[in-house]
Every structure is written in structure tokens, then in C-alpha cells.
C-alpha atoms as a PDB file:
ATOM      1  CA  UNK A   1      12.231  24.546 -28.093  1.00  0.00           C
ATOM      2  CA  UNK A   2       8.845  23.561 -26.615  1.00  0.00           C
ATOM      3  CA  UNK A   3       7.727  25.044 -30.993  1.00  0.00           C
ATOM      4  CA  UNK A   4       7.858  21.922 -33.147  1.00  0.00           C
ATOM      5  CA  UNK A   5       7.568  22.141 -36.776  1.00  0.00           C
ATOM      6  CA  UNK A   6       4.811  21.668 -38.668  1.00  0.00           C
ATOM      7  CA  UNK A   7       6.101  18.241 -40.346  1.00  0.00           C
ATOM      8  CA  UNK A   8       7.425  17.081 -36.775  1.00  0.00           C
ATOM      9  CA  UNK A   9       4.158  17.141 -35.312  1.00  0.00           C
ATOM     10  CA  UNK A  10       2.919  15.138 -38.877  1.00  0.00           C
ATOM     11  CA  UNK A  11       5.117  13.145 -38.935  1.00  0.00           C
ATOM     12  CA  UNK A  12       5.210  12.008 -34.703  1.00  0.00           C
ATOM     13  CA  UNK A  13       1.183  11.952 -35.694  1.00  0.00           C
ATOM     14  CA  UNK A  14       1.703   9.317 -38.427  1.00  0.00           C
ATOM     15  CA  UNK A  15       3.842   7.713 -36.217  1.00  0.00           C
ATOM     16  CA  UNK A  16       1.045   7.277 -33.316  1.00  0.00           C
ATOM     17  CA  UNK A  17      -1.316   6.155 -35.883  1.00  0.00           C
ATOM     18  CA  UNK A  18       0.830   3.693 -37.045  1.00  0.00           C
ATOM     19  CA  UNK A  19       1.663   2.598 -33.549  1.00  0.00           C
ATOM     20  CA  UNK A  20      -2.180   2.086 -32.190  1.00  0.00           C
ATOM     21  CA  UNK A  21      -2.686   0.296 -35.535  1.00  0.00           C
ATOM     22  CA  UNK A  22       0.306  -2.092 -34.732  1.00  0.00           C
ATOM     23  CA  UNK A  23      -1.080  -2.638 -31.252  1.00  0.00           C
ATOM     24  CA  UNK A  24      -4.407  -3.165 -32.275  1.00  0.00           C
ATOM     25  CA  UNK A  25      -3.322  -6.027 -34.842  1.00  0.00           C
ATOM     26  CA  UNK A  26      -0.700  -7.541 -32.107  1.00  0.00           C
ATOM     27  CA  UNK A  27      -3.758  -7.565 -29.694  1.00  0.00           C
ATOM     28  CA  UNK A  28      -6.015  -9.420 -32.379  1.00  0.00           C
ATOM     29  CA  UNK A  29      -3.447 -12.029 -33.369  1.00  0.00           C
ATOM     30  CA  UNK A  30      -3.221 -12.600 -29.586  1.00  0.00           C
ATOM     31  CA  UNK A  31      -7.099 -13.151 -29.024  1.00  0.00           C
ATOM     32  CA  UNK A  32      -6.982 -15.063 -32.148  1.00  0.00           C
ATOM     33  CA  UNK A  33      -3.742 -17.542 -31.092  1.00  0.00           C
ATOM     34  CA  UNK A  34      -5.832 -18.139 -27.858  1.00  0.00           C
ATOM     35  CA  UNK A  35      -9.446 -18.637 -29.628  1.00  0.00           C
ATOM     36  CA  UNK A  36      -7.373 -21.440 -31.963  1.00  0.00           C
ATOM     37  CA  UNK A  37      -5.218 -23.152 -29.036  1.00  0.00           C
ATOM     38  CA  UNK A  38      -8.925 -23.391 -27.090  1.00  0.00           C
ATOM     39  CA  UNK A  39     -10.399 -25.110 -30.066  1.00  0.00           C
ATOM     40  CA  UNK A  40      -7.279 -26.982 -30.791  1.00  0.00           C
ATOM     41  CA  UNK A  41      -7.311 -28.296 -27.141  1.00  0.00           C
ATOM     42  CA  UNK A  42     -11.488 -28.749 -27.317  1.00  0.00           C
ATOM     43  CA  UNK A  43     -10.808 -30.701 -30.666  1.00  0.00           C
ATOM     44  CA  UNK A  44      -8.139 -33.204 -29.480  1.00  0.00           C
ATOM     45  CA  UNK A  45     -10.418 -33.975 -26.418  1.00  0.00           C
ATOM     46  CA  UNK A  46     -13.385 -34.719 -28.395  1.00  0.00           C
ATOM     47  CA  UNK A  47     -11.283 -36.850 -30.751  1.00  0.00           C
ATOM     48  CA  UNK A  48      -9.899 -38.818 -27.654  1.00  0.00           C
ATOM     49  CA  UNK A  49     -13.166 -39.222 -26.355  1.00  0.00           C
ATOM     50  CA  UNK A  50     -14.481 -40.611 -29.551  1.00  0.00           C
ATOM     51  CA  UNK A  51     -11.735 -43.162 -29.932  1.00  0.00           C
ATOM     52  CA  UNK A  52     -12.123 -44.559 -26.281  1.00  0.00           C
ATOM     53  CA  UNK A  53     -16.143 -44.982 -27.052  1.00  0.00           C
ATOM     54  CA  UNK A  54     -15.485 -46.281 -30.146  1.00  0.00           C
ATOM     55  CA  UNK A  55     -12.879 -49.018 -28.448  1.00  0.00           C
ATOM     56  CA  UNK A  56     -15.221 -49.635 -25.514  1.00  0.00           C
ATOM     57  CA  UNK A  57     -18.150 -50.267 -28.198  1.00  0.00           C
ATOM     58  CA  UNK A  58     -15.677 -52.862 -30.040  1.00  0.00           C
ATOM     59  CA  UNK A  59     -14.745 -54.989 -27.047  1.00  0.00           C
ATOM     60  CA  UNK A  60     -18.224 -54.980 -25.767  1.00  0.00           C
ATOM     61  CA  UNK A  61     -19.865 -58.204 -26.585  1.00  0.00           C
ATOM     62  CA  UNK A  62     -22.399 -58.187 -29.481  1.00  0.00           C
ATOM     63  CA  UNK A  63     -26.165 -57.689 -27.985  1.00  0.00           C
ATOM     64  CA  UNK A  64     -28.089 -60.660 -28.859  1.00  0.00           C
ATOM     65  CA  UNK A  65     -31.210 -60.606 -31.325  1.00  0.00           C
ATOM     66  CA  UNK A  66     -34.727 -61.178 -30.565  1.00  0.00           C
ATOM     67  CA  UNK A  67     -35.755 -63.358 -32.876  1.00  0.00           C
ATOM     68  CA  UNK A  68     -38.368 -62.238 -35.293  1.00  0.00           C
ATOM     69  CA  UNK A  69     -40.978 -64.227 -36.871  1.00  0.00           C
ATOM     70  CA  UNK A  70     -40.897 -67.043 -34.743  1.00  0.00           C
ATOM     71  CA  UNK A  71     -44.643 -66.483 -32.742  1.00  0.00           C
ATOM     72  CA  UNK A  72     -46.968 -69.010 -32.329  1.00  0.00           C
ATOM     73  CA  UNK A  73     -49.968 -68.488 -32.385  1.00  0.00           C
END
């Protein structure tokens, strides 16, 4: 039986293409779910970052001015 017909070895053919094509695309969603959840993480740092200099900046006191204009001369 070691003979296998000639649409047995098309069709376990089709069948391998279709299976490397399904691993392929499993392996790509995979890199791609990482790639976002590393930019997701990156993202929500950067926006926590932002909001603590943006607090510190509002409860520092205000710089004061140099005056202008007022020279003598």
C-alpha cells in the first residue's frame, strides 16, 4: 500500500499548502499581537509621563518676570 493515488497525493499536497499558509498567518498575527502590546505598553508610559510633568509644571510656582522697559539711563 506504500502506491497512493494520484488525487491522494493532490489532495495531502493541498493540504500541506494550506497548512504552511495557516502557520505562516498564525505566526504573523503573533509578531503582530506582540509589536501592538509593545507600543500599547510604550504609549501608556509616555502618556503617564506626560501627565506627571504636566502636574509638576502646575504646582510649581510661576517664575517671576524681569521687568522690561524700566532702564535708566
Amino acid at each position: 500500500m506504500a502506491d497512493h493515488s494520484k488525487s491522494r497525493v493532490q489532495a495531502d499536497a493541498a493540504f500541506l499548502r494550506t497548512q504552511t499558509q495557516s502557520l505562516s498567518r498564525n505566526r504573523i498575527l503573533s509578531e503582530t499581537d506582540t509589536v501592538n502590546q509593545a507600543r500599547e505598553a510604550n504609549t501608556a508610559k509616555l502618556k503617564e509621563r506626560l501627565n506627571k510633568e504636566a502636574l509638576d509644571r502646575a504646582a510649581a510656582p510661576p517664575k517671576p518676570r524681569a521687568r522690561k522697559g524700566t532702564g535708566s539711563a
